[in-house]
N, C-alpha and C. Protein backbone atom coordinates (compact mmCIF):
# COMPACT_ATOMS: atom_id res chain seq x y z
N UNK A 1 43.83 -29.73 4.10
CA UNK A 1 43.73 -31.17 3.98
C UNK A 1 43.32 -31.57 2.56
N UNK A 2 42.05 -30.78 2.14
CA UNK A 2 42.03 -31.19 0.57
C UNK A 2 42.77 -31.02 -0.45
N UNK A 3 43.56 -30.01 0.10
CA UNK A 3 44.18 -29.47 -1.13
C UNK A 3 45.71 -30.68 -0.62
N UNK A 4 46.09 -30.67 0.01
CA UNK A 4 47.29 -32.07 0.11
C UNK A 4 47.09 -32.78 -0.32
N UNK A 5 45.29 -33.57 -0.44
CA UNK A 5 44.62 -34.65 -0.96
C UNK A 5 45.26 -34.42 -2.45
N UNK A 6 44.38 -33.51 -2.77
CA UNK A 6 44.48 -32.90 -4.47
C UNK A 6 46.00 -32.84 -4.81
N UNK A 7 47.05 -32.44 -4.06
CA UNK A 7 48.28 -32.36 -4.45
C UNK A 7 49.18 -33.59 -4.51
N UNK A 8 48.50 -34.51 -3.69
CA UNK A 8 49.38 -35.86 -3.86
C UNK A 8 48.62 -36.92 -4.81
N UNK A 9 47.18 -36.48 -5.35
CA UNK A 9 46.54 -36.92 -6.28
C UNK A 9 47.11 -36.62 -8.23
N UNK A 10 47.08 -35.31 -7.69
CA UNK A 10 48.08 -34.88 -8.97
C UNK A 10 49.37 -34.99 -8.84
N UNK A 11 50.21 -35.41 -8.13
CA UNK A 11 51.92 -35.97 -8.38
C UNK A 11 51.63 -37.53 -8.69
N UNK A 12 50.86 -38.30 -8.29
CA UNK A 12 50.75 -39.54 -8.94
C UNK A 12 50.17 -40.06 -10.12
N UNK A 13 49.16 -38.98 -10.34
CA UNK A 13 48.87 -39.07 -11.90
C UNK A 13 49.67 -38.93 -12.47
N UNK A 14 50.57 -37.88 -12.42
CA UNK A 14 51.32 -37.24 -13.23
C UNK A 14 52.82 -38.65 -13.19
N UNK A 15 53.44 -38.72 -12.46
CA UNK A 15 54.15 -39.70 -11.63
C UNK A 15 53.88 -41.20 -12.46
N UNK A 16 52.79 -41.69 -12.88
CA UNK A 16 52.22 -42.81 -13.72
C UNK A 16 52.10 -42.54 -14.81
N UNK A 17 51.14 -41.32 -15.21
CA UNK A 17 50.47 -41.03 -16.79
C UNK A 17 51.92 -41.33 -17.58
N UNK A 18 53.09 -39.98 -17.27
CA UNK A 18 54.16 -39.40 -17.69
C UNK A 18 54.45 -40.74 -18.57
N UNK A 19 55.05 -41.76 -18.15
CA UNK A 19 56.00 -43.14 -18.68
C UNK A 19 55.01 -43.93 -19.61
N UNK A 20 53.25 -44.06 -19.08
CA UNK A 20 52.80 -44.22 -20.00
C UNK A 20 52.62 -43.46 -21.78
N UNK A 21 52.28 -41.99 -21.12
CA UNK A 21 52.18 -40.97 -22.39
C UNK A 21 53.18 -41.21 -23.43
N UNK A 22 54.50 -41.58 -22.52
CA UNK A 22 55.68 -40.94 -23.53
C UNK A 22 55.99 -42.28 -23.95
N UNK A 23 55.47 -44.12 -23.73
CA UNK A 23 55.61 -45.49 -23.89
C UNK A 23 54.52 -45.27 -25.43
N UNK A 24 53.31 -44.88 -25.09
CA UNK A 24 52.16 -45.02 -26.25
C UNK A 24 52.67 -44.02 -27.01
N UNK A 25 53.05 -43.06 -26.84
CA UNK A 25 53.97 -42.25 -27.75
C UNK A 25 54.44 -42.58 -28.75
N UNK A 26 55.41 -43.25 -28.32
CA UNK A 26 56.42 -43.89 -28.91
C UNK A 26 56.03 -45.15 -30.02
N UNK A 27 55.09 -45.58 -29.64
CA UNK A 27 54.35 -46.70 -30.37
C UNK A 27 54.12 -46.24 -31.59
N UNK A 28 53.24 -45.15 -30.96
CA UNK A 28 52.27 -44.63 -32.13
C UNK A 28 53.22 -43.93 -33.38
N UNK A 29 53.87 -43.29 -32.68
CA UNK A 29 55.26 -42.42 -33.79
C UNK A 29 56.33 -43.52 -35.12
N UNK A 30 55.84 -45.23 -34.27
CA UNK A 30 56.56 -46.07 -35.56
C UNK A 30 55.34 -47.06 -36.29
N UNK A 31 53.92 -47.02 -35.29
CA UNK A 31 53.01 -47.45 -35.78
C UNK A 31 52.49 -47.23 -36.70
N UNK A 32 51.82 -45.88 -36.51
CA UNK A 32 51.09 -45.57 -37.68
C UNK A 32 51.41 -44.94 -39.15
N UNK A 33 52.68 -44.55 -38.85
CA UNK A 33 53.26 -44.24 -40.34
C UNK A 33 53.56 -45.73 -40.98
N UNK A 34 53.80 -46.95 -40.26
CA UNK A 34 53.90 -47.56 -40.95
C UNK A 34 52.91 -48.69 -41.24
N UNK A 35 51.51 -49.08 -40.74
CA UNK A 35 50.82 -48.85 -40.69
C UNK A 35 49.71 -48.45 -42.12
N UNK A 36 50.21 -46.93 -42.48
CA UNK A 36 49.78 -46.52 -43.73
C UNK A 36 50.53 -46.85 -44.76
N UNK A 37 51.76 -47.01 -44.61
CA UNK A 37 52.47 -47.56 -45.53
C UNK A 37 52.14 -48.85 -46.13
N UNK A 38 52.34 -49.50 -45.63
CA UNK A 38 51.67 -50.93 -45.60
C UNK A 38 49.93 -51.44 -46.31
N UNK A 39 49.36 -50.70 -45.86
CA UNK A 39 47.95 -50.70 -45.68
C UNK A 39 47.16 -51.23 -44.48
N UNK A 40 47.58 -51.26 -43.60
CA UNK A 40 47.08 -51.95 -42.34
C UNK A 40 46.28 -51.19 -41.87
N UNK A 41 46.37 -49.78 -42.23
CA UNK A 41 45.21 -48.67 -41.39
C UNK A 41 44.91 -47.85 -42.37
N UNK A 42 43.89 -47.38 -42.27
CA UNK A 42 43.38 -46.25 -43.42
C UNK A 42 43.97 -44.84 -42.63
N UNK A 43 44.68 -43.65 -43.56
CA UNK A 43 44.94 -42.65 -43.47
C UNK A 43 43.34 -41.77 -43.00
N UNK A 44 43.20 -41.52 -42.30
CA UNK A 44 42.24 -40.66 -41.82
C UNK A 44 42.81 -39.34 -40.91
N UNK A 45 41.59 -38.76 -40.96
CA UNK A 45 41.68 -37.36 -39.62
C UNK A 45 41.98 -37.69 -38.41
N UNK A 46 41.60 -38.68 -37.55
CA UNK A 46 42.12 -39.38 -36.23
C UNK A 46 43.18 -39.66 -36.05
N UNK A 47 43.52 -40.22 -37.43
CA UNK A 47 44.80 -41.37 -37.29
C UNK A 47 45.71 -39.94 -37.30
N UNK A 48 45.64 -39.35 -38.25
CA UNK A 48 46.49 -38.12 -38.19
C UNK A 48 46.55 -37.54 -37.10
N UNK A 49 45.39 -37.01 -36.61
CA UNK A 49 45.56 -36.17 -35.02
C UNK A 49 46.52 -36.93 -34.23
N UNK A 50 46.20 -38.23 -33.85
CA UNK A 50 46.75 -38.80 -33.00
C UNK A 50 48.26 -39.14 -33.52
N UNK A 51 48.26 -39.21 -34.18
CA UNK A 51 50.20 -38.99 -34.46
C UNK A 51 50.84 -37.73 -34.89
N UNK A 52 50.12 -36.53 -34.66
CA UNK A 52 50.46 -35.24 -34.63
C UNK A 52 50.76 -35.42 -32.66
N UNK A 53 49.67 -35.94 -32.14
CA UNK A 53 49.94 -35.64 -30.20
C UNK A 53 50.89 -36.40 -29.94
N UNK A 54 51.36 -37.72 -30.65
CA UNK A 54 52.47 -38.56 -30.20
C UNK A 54 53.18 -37.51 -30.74
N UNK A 55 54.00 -37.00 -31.58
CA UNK A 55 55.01 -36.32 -32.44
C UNK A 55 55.35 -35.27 -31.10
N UNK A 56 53.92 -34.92 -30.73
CA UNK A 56 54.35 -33.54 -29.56
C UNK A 56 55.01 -34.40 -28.66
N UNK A 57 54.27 -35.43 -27.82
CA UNK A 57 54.67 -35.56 -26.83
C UNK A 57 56.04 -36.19 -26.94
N UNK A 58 56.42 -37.20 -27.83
CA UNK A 58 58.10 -37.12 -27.95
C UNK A 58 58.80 -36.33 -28.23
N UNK A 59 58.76 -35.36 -28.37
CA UNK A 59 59.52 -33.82 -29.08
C UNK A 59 59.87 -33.48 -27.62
N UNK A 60 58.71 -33.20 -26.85
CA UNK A 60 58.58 -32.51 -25.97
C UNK A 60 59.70 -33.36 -24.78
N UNK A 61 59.58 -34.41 -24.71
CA UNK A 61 60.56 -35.59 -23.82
C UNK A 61 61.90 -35.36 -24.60
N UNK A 62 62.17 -35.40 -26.02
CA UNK A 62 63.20 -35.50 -26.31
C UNK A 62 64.21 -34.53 -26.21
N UNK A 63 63.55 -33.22 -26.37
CA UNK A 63 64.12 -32.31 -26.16
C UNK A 63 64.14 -31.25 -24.38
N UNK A 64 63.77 -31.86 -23.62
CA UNK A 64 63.98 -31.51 -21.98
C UNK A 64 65.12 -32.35 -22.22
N UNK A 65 64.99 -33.67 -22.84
CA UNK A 65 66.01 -34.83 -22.43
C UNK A 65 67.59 -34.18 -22.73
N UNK A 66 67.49 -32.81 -24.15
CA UNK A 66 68.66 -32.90 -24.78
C UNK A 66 69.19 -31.15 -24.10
N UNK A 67 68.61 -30.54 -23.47
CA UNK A 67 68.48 -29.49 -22.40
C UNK A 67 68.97 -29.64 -21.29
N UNK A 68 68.91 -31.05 -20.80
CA UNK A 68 69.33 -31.01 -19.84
C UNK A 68 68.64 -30.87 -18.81
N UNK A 69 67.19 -30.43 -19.20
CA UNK A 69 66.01 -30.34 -17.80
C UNK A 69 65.68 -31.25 -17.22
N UNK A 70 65.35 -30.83 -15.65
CA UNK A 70 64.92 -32.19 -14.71
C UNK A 70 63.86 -32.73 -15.50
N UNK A 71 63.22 -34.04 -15.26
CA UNK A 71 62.20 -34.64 -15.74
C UNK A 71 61.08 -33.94 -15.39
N UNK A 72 60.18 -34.41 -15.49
CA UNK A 72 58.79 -34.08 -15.40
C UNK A 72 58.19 -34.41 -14.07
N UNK A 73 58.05 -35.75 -14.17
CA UNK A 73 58.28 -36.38 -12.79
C UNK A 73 59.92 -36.54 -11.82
N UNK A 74 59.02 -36.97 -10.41
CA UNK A 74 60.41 -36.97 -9.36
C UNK A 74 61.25 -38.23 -9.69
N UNK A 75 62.24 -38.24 -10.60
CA UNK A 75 63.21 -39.10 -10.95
C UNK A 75 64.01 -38.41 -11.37
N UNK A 76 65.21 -39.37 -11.68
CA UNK A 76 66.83 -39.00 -11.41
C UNK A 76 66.67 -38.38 -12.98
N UNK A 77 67.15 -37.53 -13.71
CA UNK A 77 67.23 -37.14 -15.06
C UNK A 77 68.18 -38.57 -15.89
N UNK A 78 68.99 -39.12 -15.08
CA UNK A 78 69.67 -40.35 -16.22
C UNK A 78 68.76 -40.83 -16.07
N UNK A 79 67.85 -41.90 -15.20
CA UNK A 79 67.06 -42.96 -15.18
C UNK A 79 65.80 -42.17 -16.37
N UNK A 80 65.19 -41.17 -16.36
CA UNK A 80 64.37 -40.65 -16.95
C UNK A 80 64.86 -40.77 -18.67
N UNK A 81 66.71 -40.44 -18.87
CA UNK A 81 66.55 -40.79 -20.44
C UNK A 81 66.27 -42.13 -20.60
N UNK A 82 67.26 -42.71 -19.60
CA UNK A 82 67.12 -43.98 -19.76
C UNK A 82 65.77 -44.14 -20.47
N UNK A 83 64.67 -44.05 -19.42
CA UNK A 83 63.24 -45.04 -19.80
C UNK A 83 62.67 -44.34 -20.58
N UNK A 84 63.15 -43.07 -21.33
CA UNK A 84 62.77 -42.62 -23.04
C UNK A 84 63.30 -43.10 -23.98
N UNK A 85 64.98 -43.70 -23.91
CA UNK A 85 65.48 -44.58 -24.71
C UNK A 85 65.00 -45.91 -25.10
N UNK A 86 64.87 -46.35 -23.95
CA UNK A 86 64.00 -47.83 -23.47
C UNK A 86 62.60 -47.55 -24.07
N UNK A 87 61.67 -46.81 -24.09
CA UNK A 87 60.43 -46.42 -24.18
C UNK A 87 60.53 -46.64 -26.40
N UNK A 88 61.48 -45.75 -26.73
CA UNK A 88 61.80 -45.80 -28.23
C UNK A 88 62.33 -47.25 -28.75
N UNK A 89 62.64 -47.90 -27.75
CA UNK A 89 63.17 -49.28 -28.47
C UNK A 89 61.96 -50.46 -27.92
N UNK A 90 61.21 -50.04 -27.13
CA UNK A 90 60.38 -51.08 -27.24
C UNK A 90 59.04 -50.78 -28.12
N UNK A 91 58.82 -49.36 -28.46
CA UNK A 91 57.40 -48.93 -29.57
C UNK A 91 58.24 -49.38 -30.75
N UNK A 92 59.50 -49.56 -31.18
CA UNK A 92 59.79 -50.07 -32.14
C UNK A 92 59.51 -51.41 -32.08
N UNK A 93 60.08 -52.35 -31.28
CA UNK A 93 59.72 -53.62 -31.36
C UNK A 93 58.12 -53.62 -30.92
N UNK A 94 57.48 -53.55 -30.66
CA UNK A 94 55.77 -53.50 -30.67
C UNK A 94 55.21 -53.06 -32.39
N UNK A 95 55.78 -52.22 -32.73
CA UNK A 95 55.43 -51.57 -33.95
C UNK A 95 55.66 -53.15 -34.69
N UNK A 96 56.75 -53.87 -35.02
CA UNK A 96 57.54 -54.69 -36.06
C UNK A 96 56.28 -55.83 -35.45
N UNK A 97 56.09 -55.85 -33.91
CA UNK A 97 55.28 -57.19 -34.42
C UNK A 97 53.91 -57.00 -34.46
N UNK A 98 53.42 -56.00 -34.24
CA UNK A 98 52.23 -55.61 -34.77
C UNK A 98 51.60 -55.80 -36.21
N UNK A 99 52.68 -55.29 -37.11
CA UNK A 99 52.50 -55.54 -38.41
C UNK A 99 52.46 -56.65 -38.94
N UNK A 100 53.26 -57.69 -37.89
CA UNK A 100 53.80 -59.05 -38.37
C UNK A 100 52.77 -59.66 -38.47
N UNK A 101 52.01 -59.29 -37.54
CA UNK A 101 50.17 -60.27 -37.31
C UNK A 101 49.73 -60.26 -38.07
């Protein structure tokens, strides 16, 4: 019983986190390089880490995506590029008006 608990606890994390991880991902991968460019953020050790883990985690989506592997989560593999495609065109538009502010 607990362990079903625990197993349908971890398919919905995973099931939710996934679209978020790979959405803030995506942000961060047009944010903060540009960002430093600009001057809007100071180049630091954080800022770096954290767009070294976005870099993984889109690598890591982009390339299951170009493999051909099932997703991560239980979805159809088209709908899954789909909402990595979708996911890259809206951290772009978030990125553009971020800066705009």
């Amino acid at each position: 019983m607990v362990a079903t608990l625990c197993g349908i606890a971890f398919d919905l994390v995973l099931l939710v986190g996934t679209p978020v991880a790979y959405l803030a991902a995506s942000f961060a991968i047009f944010n903060l390089p540009a960002g430093w460019m600009f001057g809007h953020r100071p180049l630091t050790g954080t800022s770096i880490g954290l767009f070294a883990g976005a870099l993984l985690v889109t690598a890591f989506g982009i390339f299951r995506a170009m493999q051909g592997a099932q997703p991560v989560v239980p979805v159809r593999p088209k709908f899954a590029k789909t909402m990595l495609a979708l996911g890259w065109a809206a951290g772009f538009l978030l990125a553009i008006a971020d800066l705009s502010a």
